[in-house]
PDB file of N, CA and C in Angstrom:
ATOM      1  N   UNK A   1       0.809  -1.207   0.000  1.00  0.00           N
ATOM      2  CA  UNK A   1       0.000   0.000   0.000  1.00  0.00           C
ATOM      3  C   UNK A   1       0.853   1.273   0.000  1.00  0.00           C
ATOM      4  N   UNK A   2       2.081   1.047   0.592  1.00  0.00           N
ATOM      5  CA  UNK A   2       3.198   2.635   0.718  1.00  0.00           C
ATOM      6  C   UNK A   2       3.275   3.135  -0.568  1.00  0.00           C
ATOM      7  N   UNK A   3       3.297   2.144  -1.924  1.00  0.00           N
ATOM      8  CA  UNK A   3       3.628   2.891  -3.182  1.00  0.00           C
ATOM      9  C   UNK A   3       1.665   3.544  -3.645  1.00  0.00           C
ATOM     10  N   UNK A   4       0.918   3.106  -3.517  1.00  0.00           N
ATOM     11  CA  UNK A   4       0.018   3.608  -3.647  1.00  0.00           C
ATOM     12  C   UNK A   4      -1.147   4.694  -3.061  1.00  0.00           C
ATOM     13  N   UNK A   5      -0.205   4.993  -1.504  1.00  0.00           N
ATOM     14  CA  UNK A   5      -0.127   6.160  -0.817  1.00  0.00           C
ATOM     15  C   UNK A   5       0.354   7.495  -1.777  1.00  0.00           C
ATOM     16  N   UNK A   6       1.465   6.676  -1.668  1.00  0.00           N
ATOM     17  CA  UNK A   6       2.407   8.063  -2.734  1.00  0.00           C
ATOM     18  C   UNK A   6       1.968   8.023  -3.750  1.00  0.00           C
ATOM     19  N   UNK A   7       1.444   6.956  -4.712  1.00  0.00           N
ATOM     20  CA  UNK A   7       0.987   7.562  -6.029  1.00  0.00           C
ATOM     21  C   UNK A   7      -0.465   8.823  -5.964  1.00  0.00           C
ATOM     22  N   UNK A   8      -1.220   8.532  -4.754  1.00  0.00           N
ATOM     23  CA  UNK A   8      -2.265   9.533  -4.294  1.00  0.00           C
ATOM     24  C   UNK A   8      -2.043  10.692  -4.066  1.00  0.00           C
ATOM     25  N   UNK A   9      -0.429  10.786  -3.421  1.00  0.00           N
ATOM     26  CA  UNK A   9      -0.107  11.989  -3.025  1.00  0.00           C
ATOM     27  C   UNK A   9       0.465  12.781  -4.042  1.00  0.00           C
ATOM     28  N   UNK A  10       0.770  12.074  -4.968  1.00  0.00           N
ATOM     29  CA  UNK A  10       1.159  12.518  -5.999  1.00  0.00           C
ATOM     30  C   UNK A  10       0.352  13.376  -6.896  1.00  0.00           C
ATOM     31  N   UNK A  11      -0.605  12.517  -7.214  1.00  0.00           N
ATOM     32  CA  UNK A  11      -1.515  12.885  -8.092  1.00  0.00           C
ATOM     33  C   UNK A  11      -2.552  13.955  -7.502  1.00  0.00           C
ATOM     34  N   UNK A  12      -2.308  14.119  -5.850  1.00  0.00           N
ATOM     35  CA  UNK A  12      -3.218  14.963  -5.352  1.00  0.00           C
ATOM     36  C   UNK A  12      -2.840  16.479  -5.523  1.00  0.00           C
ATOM     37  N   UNK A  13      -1.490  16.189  -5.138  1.00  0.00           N
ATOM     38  CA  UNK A  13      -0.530  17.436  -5.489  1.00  0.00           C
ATOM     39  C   UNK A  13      -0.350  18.349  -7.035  1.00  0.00           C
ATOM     40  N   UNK A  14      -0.009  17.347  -7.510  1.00  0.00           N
ATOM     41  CA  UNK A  14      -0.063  17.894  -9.208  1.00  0.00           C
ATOM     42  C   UNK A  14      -1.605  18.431  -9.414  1.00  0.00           C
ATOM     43  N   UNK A  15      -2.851  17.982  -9.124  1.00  0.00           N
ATOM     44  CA  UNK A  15      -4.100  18.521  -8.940  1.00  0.00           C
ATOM     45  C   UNK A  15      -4.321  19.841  -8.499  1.00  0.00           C
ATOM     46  N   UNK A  16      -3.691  19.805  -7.433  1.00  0.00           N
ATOM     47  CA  UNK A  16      -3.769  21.395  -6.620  1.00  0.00           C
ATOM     48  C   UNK A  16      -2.822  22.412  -6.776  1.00  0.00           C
ATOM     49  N   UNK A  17      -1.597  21.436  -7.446  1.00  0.00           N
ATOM     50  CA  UNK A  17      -0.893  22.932  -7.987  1.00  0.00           C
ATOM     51  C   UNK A  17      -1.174  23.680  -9.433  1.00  0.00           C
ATOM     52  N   UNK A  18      -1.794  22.474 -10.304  1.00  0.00           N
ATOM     53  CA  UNK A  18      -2.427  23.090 -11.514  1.00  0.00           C
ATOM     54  C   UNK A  18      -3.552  23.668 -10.949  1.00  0.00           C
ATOM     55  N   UNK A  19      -4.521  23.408 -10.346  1.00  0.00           N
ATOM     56  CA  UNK A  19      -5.212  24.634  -9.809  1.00  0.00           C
ATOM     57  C   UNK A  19      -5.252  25.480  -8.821  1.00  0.00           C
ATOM     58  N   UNK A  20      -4.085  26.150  -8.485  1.00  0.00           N
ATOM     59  CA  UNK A  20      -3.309  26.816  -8.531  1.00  0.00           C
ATOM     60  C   UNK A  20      -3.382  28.205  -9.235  1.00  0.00           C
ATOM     61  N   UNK A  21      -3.039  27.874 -10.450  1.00  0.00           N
ATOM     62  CA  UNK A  21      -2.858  28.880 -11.606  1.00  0.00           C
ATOM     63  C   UNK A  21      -4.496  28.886 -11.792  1.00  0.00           C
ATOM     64  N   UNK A  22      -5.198  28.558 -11.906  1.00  0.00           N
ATOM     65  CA  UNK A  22      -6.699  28.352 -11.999  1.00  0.00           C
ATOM     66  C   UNK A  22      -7.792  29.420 -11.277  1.00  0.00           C
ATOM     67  N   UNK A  23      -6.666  29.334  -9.906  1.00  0.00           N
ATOM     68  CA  UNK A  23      -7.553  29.846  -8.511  1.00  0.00           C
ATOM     69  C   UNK A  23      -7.344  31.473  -8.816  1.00  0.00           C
ATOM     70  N   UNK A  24      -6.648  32.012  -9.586  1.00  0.00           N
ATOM     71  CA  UNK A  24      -5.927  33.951  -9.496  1.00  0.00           C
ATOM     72  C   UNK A  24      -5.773  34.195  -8.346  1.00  0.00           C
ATOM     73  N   UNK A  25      -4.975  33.803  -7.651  1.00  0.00           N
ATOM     74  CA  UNK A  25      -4.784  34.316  -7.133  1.00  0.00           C
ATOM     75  C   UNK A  25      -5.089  34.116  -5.864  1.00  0.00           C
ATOM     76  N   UNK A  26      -5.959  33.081  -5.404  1.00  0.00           N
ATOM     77  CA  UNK A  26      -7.320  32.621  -4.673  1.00  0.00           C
ATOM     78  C   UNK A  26      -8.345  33.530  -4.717  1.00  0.00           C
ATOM     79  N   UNK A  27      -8.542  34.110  -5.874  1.00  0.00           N
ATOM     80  CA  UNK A  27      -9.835  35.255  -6.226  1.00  0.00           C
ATOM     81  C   UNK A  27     -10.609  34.173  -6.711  1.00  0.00           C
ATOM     82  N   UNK A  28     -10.661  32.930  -6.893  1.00  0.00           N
ATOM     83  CA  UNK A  28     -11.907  32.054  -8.022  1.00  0.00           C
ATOM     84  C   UNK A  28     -11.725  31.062  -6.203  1.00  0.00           C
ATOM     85  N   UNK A  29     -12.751  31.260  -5.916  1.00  0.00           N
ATOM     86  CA  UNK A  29     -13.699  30.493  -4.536  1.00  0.00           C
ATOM     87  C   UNK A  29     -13.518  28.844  -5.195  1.00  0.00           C
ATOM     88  N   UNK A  30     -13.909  28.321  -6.455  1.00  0.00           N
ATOM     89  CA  UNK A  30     -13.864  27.102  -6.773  1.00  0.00           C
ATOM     90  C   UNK A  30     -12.429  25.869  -6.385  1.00  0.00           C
ATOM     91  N   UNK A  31     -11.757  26.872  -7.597  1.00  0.00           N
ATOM     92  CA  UNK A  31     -10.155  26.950  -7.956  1.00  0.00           C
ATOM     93  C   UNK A  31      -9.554  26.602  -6.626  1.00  0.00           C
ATOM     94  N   UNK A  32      -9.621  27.323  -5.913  1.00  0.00           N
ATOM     95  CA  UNK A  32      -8.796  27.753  -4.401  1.00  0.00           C
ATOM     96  C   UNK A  32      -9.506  26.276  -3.288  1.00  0.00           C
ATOM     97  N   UNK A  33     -10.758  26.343  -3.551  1.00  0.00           N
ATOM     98  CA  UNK A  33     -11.080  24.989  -2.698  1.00  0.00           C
ATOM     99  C   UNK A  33     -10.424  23.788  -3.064  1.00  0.00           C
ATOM    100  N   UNK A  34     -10.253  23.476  -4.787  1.00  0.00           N
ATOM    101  CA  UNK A  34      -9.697  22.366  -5.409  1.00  0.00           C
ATOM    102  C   UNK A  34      -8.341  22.481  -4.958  1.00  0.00           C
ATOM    103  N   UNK A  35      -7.749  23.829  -4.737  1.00  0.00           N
ATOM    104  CA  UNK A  35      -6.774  23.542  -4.482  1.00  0.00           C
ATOM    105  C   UNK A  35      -5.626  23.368  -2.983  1.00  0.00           C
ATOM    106  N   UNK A  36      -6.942  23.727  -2.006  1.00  0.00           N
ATOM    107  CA  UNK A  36      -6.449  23.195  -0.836  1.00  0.00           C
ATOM    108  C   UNK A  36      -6.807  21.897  -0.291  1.00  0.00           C
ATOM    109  N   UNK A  37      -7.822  21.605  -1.096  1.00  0.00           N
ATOM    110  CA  UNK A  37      -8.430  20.215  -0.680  1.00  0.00           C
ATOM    111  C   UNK A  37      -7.257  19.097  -1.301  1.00  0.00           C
ATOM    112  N   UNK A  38      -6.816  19.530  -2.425  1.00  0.00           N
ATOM    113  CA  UNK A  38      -5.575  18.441  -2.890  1.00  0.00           C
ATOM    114  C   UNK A  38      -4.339  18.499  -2.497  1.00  0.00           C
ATOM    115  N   UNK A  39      -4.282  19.743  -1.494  1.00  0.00           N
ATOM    116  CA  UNK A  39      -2.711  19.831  -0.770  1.00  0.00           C
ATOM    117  C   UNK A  39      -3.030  18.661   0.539  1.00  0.00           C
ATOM    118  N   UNK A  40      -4.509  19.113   0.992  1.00  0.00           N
ATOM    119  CA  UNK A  40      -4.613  18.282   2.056  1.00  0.00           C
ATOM    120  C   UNK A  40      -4.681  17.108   2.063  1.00  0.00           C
ATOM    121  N   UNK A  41      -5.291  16.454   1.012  1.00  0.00           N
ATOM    122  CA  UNK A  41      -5.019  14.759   0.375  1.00  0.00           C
ATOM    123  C   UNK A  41      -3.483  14.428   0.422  1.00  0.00           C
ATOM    124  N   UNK A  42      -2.907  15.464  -0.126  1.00  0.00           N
ATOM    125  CA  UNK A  42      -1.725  15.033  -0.740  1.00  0.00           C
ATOM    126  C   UNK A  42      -0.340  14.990   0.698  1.00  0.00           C
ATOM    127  N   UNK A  43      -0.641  16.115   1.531  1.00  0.00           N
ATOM    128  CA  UNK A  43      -0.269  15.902   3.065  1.00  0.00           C
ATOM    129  C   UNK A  43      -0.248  14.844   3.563  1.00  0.00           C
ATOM    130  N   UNK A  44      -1.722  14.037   3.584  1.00  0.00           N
ATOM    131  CA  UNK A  44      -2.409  12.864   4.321  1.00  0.00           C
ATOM    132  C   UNK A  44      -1.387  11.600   3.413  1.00  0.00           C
ATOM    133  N   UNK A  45      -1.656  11.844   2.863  1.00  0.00           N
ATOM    134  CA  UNK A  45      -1.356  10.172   2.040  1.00  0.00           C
ATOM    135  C   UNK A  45       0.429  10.147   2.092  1.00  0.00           C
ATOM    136  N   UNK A  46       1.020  11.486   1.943  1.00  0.00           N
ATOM    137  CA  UNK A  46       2.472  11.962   2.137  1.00  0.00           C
ATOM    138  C   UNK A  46       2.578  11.157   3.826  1.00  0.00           C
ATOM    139  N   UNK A  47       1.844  11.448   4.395  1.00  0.00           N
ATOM    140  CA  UNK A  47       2.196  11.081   6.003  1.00  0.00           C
ATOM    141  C   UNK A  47       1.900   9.603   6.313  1.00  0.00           C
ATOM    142  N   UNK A  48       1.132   9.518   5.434  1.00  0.00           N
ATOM    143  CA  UNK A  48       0.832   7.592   5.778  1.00  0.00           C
ATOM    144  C   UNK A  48       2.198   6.507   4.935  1.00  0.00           C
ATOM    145  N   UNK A  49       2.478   7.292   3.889  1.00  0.00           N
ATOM    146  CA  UNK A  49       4.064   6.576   3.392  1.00  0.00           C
ATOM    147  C   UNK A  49       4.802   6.954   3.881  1.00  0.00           C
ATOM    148  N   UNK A  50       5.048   7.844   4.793  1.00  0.00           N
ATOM    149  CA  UNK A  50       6.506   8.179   5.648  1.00  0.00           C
ATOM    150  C   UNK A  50       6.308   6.853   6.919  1.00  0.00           C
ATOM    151  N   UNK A  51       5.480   6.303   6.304  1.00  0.00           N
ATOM    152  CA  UNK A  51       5.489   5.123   7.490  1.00  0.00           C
ATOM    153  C   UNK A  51       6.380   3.986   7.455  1.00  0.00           C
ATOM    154  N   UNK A  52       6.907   4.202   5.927  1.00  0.00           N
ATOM    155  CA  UNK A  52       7.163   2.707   5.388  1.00  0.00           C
ATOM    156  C   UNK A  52       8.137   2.915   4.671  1.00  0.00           C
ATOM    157  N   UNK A  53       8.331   4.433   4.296  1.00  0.00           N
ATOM    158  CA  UNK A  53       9.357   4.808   3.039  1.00  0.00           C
ATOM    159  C   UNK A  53      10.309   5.570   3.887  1.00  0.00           C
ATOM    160  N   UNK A  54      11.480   5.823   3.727  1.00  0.00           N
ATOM    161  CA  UNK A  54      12.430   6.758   4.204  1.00  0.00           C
ATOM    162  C   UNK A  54      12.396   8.147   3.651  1.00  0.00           C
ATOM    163  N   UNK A  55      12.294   9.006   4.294  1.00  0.00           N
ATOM    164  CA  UNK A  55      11.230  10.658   4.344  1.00  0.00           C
ATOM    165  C   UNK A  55      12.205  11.243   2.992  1.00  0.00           C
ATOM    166  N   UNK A  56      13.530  10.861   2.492  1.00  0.00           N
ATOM    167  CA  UNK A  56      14.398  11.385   1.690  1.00  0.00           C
ATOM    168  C   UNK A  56      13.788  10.664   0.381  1.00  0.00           C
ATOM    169  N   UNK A  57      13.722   9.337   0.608  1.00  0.00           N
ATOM    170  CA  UNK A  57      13.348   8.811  -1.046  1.00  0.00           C
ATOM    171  C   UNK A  57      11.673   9.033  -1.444  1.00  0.00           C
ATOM    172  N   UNK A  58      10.541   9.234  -0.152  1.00  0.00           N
ATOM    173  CA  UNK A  58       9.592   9.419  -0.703  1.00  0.00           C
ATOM    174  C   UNK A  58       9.768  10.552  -1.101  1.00  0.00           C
ATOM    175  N   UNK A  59       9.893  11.525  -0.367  1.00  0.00           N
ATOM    176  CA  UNK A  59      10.256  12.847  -0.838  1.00  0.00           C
ATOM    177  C   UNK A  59      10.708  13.560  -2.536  1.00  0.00           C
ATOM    178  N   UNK A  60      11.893  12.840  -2.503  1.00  0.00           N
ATOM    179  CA  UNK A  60      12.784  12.721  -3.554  1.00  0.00           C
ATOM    180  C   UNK A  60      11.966  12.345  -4.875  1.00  0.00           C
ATOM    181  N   UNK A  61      11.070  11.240  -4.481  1.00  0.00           N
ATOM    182  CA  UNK A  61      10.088  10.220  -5.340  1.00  0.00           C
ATOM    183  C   UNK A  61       8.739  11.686  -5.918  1.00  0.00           C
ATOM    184  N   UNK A  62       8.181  11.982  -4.398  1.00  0.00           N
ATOM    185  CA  UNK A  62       6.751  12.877  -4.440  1.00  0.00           C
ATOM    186  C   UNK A  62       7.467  14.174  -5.232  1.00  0.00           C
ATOM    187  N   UNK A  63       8.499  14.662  -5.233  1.00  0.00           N
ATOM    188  CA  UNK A  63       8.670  15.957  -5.755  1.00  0.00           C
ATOM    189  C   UNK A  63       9.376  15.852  -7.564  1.00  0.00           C
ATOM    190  N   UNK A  64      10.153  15.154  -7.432  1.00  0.00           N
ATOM    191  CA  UNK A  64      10.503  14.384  -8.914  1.00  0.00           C
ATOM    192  C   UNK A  64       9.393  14.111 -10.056  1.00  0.00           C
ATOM    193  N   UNK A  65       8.752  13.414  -9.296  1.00  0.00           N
ATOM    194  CA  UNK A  65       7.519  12.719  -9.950  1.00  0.00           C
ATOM    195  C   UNK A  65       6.139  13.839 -10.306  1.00  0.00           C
ATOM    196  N   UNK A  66       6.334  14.310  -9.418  1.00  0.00           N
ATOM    197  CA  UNK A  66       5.181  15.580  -9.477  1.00  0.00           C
ATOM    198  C   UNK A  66       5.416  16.854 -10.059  1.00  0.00           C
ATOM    199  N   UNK A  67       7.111  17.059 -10.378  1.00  0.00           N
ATOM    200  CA  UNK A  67       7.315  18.202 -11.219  1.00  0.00           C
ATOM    201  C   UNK A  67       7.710  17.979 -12.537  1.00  0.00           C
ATOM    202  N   UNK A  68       7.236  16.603 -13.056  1.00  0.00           N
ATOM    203  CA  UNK A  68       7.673  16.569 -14.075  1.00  0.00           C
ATOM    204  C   UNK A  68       5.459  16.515 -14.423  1.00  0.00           C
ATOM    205  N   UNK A  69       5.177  15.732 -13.556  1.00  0.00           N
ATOM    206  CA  UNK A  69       3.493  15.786 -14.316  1.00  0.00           C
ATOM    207  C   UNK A  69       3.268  16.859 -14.296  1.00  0.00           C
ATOM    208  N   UNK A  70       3.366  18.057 -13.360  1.00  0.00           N
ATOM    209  CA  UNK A  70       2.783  19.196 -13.139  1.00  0.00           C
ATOM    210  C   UNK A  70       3.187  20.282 -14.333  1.00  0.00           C
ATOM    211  N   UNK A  71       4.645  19.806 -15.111  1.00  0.00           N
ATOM    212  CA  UNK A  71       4.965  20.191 -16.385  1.00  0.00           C
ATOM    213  C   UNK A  71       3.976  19.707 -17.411  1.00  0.00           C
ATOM    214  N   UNK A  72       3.625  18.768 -17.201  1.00  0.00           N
ATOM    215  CA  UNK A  72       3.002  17.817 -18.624  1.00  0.00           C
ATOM    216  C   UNK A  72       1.486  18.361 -18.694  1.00  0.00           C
ATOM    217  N   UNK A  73       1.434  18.627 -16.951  1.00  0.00           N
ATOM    218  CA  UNK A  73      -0.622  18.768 -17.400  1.00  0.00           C
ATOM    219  C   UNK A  73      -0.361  20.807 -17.594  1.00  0.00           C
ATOM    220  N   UNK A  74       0.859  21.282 -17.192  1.00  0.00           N
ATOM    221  CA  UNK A  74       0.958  22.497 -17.769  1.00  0.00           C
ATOM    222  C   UNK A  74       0.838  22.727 -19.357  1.00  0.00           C
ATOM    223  N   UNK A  75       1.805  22.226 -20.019  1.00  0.00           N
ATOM    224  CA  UNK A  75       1.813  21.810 -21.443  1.00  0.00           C
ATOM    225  C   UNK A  75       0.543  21.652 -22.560  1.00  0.00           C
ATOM    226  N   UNK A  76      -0.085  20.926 -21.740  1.00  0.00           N
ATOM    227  CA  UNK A  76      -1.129  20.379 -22.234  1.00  0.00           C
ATOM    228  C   UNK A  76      -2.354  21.087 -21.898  1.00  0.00           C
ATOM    229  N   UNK A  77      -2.626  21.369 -20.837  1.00  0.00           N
ATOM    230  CA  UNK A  77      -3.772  22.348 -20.627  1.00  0.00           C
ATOM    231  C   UNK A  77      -3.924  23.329 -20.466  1.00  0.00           C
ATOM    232  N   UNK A  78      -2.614  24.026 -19.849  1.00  0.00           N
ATOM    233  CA  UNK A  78      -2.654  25.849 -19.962  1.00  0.00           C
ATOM    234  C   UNK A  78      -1.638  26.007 -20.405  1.00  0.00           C
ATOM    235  N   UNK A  79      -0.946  25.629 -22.230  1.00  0.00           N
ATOM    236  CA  UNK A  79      -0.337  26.246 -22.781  1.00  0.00           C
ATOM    237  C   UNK A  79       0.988  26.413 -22.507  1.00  0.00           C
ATOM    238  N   UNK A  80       1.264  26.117 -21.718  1.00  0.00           N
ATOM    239  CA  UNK A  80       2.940  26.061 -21.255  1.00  0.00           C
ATOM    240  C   UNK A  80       3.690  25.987 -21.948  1.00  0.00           C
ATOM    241  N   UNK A  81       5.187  26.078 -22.526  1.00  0.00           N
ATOM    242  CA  UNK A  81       5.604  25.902 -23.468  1.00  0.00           C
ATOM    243  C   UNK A  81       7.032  25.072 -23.228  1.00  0.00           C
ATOM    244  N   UNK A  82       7.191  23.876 -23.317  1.00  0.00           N
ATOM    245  CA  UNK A  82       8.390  23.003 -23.257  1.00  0.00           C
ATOM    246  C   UNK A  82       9.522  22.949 -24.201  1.00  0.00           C
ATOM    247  N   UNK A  83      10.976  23.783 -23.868  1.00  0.00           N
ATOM    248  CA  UNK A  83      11.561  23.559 -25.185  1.00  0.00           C
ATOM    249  C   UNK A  83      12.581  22.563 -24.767  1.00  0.00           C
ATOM    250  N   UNK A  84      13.761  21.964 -25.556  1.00  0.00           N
ATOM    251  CA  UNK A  84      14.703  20.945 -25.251  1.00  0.00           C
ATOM    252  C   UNK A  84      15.165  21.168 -24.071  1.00  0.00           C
ATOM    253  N   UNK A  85      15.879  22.130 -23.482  1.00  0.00           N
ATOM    254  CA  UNK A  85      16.567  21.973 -21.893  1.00  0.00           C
ATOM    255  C   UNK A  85      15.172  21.234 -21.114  1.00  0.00           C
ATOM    256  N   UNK A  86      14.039  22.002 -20.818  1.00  0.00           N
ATOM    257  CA  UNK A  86      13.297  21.332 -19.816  1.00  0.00           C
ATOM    258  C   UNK A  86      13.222  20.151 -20.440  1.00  0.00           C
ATOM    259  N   UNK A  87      12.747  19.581 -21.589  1.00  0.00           N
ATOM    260  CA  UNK A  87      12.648  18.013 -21.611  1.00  0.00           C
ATOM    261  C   UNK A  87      13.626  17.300 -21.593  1.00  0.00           C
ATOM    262  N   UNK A  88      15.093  17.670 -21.338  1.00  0.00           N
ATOM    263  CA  UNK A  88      16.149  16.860 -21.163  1.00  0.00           C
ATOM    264  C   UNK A  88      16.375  16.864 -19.348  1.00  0.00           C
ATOM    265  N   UNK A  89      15.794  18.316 -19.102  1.00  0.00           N
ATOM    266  CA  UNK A  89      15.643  18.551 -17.273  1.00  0.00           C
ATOM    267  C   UNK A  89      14.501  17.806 -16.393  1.00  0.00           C
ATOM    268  N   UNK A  90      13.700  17.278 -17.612  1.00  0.00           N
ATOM    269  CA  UNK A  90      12.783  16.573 -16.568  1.00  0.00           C
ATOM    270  C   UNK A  90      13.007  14.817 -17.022  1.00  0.00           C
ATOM    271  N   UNK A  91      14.082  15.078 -18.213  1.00  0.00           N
ATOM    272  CA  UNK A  91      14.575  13.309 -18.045  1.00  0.00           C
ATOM    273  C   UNK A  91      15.422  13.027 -17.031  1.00  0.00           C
ATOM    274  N   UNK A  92      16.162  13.953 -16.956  1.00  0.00           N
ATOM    275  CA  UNK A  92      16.947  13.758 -16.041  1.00  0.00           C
ATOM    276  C   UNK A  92      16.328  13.318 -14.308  1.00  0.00           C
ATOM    277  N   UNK A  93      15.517  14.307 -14.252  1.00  0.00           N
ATOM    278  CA  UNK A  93      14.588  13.926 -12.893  1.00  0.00           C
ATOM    279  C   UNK A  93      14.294  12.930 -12.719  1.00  0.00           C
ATOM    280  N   UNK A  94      13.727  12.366 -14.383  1.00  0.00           N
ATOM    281  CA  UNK A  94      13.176  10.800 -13.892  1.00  0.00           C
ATOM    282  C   UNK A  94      14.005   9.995 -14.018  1.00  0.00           C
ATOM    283  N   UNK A  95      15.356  10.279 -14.467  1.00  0.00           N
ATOM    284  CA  UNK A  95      16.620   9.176 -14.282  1.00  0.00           C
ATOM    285  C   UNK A  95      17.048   9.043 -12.952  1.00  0.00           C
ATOM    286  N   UNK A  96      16.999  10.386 -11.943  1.00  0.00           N
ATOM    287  CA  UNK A  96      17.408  10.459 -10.858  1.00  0.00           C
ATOM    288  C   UNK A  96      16.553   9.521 -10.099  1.00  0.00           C
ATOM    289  N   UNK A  97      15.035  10.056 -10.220  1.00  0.00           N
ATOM    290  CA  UNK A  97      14.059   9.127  -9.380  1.00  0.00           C
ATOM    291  C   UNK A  97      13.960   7.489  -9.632  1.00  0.00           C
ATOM    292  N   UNK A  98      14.246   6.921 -10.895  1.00  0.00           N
ATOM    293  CA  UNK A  98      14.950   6.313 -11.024  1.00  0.00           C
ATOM    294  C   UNK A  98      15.971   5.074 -10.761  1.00  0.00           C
ATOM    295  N   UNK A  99      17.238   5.681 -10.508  1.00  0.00           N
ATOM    296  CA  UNK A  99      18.435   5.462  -9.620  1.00  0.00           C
ATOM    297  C   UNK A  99      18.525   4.922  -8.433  1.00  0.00           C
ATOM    298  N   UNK A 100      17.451   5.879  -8.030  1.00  0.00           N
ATOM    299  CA  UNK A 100      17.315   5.824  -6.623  1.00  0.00           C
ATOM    300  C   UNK A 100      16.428   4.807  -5.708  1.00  0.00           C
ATOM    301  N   UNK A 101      15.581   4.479  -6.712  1.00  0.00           N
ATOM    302  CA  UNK A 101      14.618   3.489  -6.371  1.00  0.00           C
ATOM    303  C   UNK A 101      15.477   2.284  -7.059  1.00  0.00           C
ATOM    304  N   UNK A 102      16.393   1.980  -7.894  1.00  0.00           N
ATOM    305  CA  UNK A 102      16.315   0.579  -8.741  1.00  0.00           C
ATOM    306  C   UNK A 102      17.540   0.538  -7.697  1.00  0.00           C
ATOM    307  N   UNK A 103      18.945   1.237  -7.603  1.00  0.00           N
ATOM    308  CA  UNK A 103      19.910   1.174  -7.119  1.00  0.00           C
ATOM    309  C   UNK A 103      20.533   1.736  -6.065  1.00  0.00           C
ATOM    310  N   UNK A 104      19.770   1.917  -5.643  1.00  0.00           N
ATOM    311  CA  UNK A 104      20.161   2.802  -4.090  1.00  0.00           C
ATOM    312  C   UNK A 104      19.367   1.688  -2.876  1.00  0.00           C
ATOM    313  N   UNK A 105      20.618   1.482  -1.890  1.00  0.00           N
ATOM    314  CA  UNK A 105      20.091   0.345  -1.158  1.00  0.00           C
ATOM    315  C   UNK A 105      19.126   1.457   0.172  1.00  0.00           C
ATOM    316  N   UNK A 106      19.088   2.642   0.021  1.00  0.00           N
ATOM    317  CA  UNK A 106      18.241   3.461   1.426  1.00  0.00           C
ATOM    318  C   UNK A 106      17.116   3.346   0.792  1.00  0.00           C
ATOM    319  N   UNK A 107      16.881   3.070  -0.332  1.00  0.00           N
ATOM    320  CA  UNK A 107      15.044   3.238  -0.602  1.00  0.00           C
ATOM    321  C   UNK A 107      14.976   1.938  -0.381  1.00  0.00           C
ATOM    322  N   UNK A 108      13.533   1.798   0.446  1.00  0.00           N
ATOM    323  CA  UNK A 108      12.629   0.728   1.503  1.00  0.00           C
ATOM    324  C   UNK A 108      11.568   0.347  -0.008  1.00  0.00           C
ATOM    325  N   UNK A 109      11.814  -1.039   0.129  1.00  0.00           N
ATOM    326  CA  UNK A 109      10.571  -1.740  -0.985  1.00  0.00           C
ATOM    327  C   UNK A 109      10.170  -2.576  -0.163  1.00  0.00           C
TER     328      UNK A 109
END
């Protein structure tokens, strides 16, 4: 269940930081609810895998993982614009995240 904590927290996060940009500012009442309600998911489920995961690799895992989606659903839904450095900067992220999980004996499976 620890990897599917974090995939929640993940996905809760990338949710609330794309709306985020949504909320102006927290001037849009909607926006701003979506987007504290998915920090707070994303808190919760963050705190139930620090149970099982070591606070550096989930970490490492939740922020890696989430700034490369939070690029992609940028891209894709509000226009963002990706040129070669960031898509070689967010391979790299996921080589790191990666690494760290296949070959690094501190991450807990």
């Amino acid at each position: 269940m620890k990897w599917v904590y974090l995939g929640i927290a993940i996905i809760a996060e990338v949710i609330a930081t794309s709306a985020l940009k949504q909320s102006r500012g927290f001037s849009d009442t909607m926006w701003s609810t979506v987007s504290f309600a998915g920090y707070g998911v994303a808190f919760y489920f963050l705190s139930l895998t620090l149970n099982s995961i070591p606070t550096g690799i989930a970490y490492a895992i939740w922020s890696g993982v989430g700034i490369v989606l939070i690029a992609t659903v940028a891209w894709v839904f509000q226009g963002q614009k990706l040129d070669l450095p960031a898509l070689i900067g967010m391979g790299l992220i996921i080589a790191g995240v990666l690494v760290m999980n296949l070959f690094s004996k501190t991450a807990a499976h």
